[in-house]
C-alpha atoms as a PDB file:
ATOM      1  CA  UNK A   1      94.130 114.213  95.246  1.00  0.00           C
ATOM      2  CA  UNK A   2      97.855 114.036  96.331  1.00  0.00           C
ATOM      3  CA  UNK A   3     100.683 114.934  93.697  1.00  0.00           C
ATOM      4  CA  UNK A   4     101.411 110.955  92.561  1.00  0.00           C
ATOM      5  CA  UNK A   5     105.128 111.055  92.212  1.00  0.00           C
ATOM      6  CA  UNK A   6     106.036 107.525  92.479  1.00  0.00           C
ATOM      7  CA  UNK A   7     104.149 104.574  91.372  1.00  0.00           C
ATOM      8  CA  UNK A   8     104.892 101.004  92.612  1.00  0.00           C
ATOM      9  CA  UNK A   9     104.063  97.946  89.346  1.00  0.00           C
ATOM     10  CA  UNK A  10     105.062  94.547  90.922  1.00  0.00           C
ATOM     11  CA  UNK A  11     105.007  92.288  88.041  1.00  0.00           C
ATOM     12  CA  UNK A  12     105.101  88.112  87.554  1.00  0.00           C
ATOM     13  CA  UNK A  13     105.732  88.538  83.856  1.00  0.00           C
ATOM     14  CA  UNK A  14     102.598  87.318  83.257  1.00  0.00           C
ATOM     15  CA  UNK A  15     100.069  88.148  80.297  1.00  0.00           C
ATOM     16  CA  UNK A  16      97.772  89.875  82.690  1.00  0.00           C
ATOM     17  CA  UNK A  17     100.852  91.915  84.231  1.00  0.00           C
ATOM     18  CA  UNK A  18     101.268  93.350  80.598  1.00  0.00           C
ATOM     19  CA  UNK A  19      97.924  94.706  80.736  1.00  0.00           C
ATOM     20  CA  UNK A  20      98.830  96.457  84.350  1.00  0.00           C
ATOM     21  CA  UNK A  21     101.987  98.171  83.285  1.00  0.00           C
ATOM     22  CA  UNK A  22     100.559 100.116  80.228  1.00  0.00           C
ATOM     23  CA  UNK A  23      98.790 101.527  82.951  1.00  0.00           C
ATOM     24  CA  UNK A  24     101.308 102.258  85.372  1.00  0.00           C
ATOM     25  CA  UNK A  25     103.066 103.527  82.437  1.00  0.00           C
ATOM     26  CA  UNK A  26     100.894 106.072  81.486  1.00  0.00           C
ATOM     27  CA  UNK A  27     100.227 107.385  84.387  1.00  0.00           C
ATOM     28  CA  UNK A  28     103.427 107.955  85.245  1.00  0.00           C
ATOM     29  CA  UNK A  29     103.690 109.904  81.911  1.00  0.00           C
ATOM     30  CA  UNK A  30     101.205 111.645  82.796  1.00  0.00           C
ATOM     31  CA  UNK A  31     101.975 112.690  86.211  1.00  0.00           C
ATOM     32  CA  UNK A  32     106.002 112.994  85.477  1.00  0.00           C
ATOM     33  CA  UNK A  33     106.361 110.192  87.899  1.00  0.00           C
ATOM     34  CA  UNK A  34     109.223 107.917  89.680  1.00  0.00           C
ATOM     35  CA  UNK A  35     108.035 104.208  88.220  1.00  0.00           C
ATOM     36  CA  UNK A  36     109.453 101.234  90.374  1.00  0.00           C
ATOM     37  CA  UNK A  37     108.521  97.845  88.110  1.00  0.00           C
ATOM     38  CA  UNK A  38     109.450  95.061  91.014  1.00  0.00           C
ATOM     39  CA  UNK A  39     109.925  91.549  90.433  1.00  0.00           C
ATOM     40  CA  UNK A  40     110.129  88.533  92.869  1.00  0.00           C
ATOM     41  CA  UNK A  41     112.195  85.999  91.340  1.00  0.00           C
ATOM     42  CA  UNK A  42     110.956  82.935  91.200  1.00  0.00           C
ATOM     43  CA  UNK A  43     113.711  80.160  89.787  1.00  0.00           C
ATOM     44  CA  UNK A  44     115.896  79.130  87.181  1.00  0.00           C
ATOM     45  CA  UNK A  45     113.125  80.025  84.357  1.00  0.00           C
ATOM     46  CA  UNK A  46     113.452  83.841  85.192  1.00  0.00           C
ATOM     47  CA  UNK A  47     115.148  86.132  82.794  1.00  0.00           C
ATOM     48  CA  UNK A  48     115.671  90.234  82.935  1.00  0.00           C
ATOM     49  CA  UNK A  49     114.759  90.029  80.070  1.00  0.00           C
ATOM     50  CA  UNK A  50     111.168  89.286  80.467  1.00  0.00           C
ATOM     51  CA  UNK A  51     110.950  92.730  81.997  1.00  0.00           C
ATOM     52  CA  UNK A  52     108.751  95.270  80.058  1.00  0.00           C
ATOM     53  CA  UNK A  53     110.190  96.850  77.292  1.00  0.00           C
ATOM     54  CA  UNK A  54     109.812 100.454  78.484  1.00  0.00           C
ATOM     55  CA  UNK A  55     111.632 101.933  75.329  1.00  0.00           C
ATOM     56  CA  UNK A  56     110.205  99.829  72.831  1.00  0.00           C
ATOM     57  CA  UNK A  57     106.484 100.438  74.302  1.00  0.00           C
ATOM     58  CA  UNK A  58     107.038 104.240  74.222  1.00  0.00           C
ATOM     59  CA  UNK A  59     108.364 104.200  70.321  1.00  0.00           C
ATOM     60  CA  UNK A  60     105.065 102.206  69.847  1.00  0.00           C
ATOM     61  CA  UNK A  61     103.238 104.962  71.279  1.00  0.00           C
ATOM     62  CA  UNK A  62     104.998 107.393  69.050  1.00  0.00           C
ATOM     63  CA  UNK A  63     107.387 109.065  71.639  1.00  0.00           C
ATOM     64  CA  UNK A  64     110.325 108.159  71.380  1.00  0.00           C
ATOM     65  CA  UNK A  65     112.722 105.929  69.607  1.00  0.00           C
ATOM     66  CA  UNK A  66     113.437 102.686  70.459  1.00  0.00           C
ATOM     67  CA  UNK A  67     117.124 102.616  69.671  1.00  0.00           C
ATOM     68  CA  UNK A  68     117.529 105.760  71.939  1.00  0.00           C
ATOM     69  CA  UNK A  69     119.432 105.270  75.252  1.00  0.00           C
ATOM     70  CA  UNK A  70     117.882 104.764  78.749  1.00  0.00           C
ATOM     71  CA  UNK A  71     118.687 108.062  79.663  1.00  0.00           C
ATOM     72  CA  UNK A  72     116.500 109.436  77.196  1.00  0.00           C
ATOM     73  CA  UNK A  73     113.408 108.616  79.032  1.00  0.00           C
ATOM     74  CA  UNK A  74     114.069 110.935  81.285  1.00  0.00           C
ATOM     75  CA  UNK A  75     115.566 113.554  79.574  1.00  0.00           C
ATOM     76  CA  UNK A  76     112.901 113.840  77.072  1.00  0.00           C
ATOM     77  CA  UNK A  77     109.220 112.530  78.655  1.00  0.00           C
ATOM     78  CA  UNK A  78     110.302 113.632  82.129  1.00  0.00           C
ATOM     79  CA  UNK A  79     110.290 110.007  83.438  1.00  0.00           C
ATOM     80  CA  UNK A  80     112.160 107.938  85.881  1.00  0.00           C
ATOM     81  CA  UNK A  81     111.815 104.161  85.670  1.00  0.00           C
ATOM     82  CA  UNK A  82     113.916 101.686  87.774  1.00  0.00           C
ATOM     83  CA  UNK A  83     113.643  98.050  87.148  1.00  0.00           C
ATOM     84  CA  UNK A  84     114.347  96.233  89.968  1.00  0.00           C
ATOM     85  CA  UNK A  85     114.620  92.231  90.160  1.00  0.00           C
ATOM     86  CA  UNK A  86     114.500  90.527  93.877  1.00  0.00           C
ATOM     87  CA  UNK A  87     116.484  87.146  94.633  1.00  0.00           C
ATOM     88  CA  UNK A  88     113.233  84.500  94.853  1.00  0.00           C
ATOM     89  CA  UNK A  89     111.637  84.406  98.281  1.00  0.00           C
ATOM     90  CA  UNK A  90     108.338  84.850  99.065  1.00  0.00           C
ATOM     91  CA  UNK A  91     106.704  87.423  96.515  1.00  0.00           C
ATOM     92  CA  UNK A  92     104.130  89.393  98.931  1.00  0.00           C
ATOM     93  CA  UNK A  93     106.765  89.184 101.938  1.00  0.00           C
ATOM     94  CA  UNK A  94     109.184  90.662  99.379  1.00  0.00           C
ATOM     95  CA  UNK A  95     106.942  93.323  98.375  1.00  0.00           C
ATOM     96  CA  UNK A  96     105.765  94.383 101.346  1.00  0.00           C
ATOM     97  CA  UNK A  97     109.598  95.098 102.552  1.00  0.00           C
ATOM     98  CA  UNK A  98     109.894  97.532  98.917  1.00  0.00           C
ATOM     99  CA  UNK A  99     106.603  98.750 100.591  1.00  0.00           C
ATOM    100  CA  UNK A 100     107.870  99.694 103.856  1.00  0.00           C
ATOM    101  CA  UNK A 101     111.151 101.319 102.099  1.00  0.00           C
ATOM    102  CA  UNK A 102     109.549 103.028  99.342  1.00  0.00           C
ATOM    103  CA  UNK A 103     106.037 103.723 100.214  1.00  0.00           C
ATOM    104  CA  UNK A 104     104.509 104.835  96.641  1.00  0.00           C
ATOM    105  CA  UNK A 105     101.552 107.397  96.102  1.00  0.00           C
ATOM    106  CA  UNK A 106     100.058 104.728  93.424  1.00  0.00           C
ATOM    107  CA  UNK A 107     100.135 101.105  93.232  1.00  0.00           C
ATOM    108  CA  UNK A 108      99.250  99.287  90.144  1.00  0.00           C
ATOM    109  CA  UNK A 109      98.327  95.689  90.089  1.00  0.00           C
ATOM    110  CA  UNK A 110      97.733  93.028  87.240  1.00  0.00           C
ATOM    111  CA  UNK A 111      94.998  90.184  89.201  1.00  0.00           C
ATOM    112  CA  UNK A 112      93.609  87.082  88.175  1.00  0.00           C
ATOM    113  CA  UNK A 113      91.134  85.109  89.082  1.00  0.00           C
ATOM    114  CA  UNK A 114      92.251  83.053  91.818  1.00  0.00           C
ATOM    115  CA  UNK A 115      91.149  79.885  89.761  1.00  0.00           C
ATOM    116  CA  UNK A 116      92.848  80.976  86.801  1.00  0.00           C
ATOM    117  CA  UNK A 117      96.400  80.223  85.106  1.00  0.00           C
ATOM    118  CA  UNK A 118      97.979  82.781  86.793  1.00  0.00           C
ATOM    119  CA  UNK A 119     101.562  82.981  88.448  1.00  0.00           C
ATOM    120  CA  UNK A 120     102.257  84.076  91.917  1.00  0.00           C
ATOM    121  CA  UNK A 121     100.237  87.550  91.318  1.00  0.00           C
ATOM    122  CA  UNK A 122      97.046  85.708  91.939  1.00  0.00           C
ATOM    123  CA  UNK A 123      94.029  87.418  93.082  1.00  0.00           C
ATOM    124  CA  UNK A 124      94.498  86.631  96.590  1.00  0.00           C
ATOM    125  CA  UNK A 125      98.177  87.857  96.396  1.00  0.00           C
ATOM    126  CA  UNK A 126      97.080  90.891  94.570  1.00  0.00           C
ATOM    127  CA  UNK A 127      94.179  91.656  97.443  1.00  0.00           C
ATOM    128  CA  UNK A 128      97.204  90.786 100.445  1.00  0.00           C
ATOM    129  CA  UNK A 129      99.478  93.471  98.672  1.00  0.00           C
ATOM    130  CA  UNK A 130      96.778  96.229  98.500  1.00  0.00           C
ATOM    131  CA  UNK A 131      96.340  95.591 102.307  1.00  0.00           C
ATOM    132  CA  UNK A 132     100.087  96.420 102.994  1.00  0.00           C
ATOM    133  CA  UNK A 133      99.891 100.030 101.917  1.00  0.00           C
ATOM    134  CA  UNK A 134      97.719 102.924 102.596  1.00  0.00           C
ATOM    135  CA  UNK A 135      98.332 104.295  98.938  1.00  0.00           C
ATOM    136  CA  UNK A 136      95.411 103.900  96.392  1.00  0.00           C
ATOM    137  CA  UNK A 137      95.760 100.503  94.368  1.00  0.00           C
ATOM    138  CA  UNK A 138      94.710 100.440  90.176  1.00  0.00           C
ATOM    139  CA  UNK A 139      93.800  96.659  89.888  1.00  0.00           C
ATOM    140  CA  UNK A 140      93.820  95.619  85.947  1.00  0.00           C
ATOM    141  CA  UNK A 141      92.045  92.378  86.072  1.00  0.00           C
ATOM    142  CA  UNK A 142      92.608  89.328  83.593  1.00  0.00           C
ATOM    143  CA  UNK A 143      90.649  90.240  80.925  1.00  0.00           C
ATOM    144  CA  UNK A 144      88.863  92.722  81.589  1.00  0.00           C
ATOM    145  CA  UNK A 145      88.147  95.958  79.527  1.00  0.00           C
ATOM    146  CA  UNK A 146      91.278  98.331  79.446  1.00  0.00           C
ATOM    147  CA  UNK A 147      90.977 102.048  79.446  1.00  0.00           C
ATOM    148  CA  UNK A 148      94.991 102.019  78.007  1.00  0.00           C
ATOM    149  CA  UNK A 149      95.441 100.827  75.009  1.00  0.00           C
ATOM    150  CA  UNK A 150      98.319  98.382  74.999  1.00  0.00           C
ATOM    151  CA  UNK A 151      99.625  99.569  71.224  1.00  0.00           C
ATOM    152  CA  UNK A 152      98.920 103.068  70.917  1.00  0.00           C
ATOM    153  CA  UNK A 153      99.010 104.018  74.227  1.00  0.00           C
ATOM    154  CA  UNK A 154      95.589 106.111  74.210  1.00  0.00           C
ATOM    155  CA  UNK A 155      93.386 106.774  77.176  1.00  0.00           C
ATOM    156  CA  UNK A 156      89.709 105.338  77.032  1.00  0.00           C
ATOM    157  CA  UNK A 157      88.498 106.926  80.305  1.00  0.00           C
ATOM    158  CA  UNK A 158      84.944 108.238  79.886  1.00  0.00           C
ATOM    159  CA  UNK A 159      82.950 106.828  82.059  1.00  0.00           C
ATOM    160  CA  UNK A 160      83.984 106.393  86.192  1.00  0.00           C
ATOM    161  CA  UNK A 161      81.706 104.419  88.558  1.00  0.00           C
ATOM    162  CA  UNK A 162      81.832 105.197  92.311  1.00  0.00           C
ATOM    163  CA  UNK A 163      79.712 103.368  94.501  1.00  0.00           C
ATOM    164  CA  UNK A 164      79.437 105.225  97.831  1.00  0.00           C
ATOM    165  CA  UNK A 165      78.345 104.605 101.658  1.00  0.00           C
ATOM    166  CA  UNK A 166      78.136 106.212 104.834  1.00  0.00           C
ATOM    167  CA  UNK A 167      81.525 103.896 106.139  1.00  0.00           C
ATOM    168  CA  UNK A 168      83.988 104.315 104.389  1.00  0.00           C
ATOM    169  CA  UNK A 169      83.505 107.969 104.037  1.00  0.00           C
ATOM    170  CA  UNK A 170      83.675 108.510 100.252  1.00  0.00           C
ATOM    171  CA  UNK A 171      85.312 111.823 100.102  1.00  0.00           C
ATOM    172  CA  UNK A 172      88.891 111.331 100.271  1.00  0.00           C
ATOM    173  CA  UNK A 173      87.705 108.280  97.239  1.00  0.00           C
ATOM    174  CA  UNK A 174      86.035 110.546  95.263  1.00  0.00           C
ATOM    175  CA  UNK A 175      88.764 113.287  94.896  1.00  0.00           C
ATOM    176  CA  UNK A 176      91.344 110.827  94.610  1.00  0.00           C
ATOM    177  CA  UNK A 177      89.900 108.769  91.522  1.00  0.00           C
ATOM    178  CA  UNK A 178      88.457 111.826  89.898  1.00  0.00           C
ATOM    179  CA  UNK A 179      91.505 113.737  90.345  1.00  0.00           C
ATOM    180  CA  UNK A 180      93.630 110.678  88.659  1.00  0.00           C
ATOM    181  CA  UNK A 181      90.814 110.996  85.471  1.00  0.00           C
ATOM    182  CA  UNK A 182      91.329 114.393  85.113  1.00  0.00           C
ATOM    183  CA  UNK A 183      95.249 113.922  85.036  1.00  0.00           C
ATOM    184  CA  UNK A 184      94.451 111.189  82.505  1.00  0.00           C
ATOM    185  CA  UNK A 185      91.406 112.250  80.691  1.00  0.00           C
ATOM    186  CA  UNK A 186      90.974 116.085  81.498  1.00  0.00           C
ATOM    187  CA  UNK A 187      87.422 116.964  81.722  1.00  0.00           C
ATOM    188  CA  UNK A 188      86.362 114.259  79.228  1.00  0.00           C
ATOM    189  CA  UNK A 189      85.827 111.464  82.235  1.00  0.00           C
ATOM    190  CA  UNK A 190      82.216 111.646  83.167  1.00  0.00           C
ATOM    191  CA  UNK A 191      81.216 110.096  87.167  1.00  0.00           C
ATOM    192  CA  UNK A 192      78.394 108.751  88.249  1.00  0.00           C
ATOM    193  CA  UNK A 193      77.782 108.195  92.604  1.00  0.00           C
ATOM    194  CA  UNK A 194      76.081 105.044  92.864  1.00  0.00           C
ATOM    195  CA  UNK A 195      74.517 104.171  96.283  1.00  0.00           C
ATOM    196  CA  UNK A 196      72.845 100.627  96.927  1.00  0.00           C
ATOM    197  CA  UNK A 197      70.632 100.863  99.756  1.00  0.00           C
ATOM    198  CA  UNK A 198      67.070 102.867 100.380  1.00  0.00           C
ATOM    199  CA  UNK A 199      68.705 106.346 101.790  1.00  0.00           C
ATOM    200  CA  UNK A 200      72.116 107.428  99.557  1.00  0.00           C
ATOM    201  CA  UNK A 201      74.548 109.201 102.179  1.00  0.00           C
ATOM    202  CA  UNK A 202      74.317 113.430 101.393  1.00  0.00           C
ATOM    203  CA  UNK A 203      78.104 114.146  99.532  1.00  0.00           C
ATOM    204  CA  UNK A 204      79.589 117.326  99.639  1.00  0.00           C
ATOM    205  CA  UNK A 205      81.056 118.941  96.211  1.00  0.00           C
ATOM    206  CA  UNK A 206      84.376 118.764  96.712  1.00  0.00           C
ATOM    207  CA  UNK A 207      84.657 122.481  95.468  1.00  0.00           C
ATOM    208  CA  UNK A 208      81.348 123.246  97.176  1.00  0.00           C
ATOM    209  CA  UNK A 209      80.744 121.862 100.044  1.00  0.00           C
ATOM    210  CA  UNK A 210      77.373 123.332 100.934  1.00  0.00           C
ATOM    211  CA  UNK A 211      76.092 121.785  97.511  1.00  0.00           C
ATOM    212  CA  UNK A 212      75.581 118.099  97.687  1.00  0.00           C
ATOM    213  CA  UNK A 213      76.380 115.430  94.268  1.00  0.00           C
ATOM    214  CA  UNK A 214      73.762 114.095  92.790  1.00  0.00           C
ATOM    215  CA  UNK A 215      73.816 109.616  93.934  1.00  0.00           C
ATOM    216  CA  UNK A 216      71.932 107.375  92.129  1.00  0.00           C
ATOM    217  CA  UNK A 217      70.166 104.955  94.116  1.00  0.00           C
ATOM    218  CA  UNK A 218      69.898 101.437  93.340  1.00  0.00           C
ATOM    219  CA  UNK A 219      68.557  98.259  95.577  1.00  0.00           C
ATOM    220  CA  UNK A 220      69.987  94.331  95.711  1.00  0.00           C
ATOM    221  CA  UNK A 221      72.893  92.570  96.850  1.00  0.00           C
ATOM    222  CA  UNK A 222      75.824  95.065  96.736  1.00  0.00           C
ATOM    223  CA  UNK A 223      78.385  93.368  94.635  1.00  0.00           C
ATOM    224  CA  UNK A 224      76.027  92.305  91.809  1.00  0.00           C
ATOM    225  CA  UNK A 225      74.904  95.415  91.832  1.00  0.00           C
ATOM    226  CA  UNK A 226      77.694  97.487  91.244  1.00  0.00           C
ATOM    227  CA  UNK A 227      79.026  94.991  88.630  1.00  0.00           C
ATOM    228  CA  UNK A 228      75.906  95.144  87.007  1.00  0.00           C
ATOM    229  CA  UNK A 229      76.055  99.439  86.683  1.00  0.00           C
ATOM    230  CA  UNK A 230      79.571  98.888  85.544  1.00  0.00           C
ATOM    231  CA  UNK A 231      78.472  96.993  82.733  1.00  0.00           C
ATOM    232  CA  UNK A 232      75.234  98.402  81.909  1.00  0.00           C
ATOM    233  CA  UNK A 233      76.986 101.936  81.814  1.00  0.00           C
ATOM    234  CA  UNK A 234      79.995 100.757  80.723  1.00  0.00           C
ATOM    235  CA  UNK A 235      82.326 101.665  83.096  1.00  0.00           C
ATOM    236  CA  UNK A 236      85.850 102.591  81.984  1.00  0.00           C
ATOM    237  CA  UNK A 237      86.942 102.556  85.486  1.00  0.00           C
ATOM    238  CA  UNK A 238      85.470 101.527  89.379  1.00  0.00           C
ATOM    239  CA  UNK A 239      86.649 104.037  92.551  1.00  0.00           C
ATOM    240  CA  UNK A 240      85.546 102.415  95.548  1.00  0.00           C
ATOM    241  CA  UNK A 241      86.629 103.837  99.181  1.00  0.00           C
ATOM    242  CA  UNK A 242      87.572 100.893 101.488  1.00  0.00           C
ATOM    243  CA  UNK A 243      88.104 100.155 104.900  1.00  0.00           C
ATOM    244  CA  UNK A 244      89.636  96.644 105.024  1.00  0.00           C
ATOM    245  CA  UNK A 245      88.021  93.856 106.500  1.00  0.00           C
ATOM    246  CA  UNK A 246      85.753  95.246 109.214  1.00  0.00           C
ATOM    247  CA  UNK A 247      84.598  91.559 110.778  1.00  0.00           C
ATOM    248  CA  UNK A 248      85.205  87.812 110.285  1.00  0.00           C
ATOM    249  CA  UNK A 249      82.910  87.044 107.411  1.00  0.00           C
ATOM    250  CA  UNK A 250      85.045  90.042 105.171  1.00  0.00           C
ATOM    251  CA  UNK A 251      87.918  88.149 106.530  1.00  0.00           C
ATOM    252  CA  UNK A 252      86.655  84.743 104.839  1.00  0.00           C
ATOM    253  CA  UNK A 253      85.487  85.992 101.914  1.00  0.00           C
ATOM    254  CA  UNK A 254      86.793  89.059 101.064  1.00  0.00           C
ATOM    255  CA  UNK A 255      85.911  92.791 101.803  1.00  0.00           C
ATOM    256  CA  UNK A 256      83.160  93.914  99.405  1.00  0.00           C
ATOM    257  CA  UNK A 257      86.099  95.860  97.150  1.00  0.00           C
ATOM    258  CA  UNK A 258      87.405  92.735  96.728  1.00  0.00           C
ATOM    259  CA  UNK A 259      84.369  90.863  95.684  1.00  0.00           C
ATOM    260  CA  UNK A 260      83.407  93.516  93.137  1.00  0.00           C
ATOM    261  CA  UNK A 261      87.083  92.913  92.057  1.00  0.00           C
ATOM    262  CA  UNK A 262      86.647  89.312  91.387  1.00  0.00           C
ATOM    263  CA  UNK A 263      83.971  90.036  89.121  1.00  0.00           C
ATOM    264  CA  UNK A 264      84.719  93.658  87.550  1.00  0.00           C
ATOM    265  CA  UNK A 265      84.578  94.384  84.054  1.00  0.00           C
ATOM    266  CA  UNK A 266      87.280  96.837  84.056  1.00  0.00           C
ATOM    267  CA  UNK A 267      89.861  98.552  86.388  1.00  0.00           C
ATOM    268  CA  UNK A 268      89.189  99.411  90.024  1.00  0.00           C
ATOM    269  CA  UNK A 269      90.804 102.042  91.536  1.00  0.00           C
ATOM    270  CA  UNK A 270      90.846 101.156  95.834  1.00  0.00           C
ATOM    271  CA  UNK A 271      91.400 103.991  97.792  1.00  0.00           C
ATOM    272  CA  UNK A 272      91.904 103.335 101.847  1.00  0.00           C
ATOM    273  CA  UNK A 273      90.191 105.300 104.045  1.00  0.00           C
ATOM    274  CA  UNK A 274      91.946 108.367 105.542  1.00  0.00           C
END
């Protein structure tokens, strides 16, 4: 996994977006990381205020106090956060640009479904953002079971799902979203390689390469399948390698991250292919 040193969190205010930057939060605590929390305007009804209370979350956590200065973030958790507000224009347009500027090593995303009350970070926004960068995206979706707890702050990563294939090659995946639960979770987080399909691809240890990891094989359509390990496990957390949309019918409805996305029980971790 590459050093993360600075982690993207566009945000829409939103409920679900508070969910999302706990996350980016902690990991950027945990990996002494440069956090960028972007915001599209939107209108009159916007307010920097609505931005995240950094301080106040991290004196709820027990680190710090909340009447300390903004400095102190830095100077004692090792932290840099810059909250940046854009004049309204198109959100994912106006993201993209911070992309192309400040290309992160993370990117953490708050999604709903696209049905849902949400703002402008709808699922399909969400999905079109992910596409713009080659850096691994944490989706949070609406809802869904957390693995950072919004009050204390604790990690809740035990359990990591990682479905695998043939294409996308899975290695780059596999290091990346084990290497960000061991930064998280040490050697607590537990993975399990799940393959859906007759033959499971051989995977190299990533320490070992002549040794192979053990895949579990399952059979069925491949999105209710994986949804249904996630929750029979439980899953803490979904690492999937992807590869975009690879023909038309991904391009209508959705590439098969995506569609385990609309439906996953708790954060998915999407890394691109190499």
């Amino acid at each position: 996994m590459q050093p993360i040193r600075t982690i993207l969190h566009p945000t829409d205010f939103s409920d679900a977006s508070g969910d999302a930057f706990v996350h980016a939060l902690r990991i950027a605590l945990a990996a002494k990381a440069r956090l960028y929390i972007l915001h599209v305007a939107s209108g009159a009804d916007d307010d920097i205020m609505d931005f995240p209370p950094v301080r106040e979350t991290l004196a709820r956590w027990g680190l710090m106090s909340a009447n300390e200065p903004p400095q102190a973030v830095q100077a004692k958790l090792g932290v840099r956060i810059a909250k940046i507000d854009l004049e309204p224009q198109a959100p994912a347009e106006a993201v993209h640009r911070f992309l192309t500027d400040h290309p992160p090593d993370l990117m953490v995303l708050a999604t709903e479904a696209r049905h849902g009350p949400a703002r402008w970070l709808q699922g399909s926004v969400a999905e079109k953002l992910a596409r713009g960068t080659t850096a691994p995206t944490l989706f949070v979706p609406a809802k869904a079971r957390c693995f950072v707890d919004q009050m204390r702050g604790e990690v809740h990563l035990h359990h990591i799902l990682i479905p695998v294939d043939r294409a996308p090659a899975p290695a780059v995946a596999i290091a990346t979203v084990l290497g960000l639960a061991r930064l998280l979770a040490g050697m607590d987080a537990e993975e399990r390689l799940l393959h859906v399909g007759k033959v499971a691809p051989q995977v190299p240890r990533p320490n070992a390469p002549e040794r192979t990891l053990p895949v579990e094989r399952r059979q069925g359509d491949v999105v209710k399948t994986i949804i249904d390990a996630a929750k029979d496990w439980p899953a803490d957390l979904i690492g999937m390698a992807t590869a975009g949309h690879r023909n038309v019918l991904d391009m209508v409805r959705g590439s098969t991250t995506e569609r385990v996305l609309r439906q996953a029980p708790c954060p998915v971790l999407a890394v691109p292919e190499a």
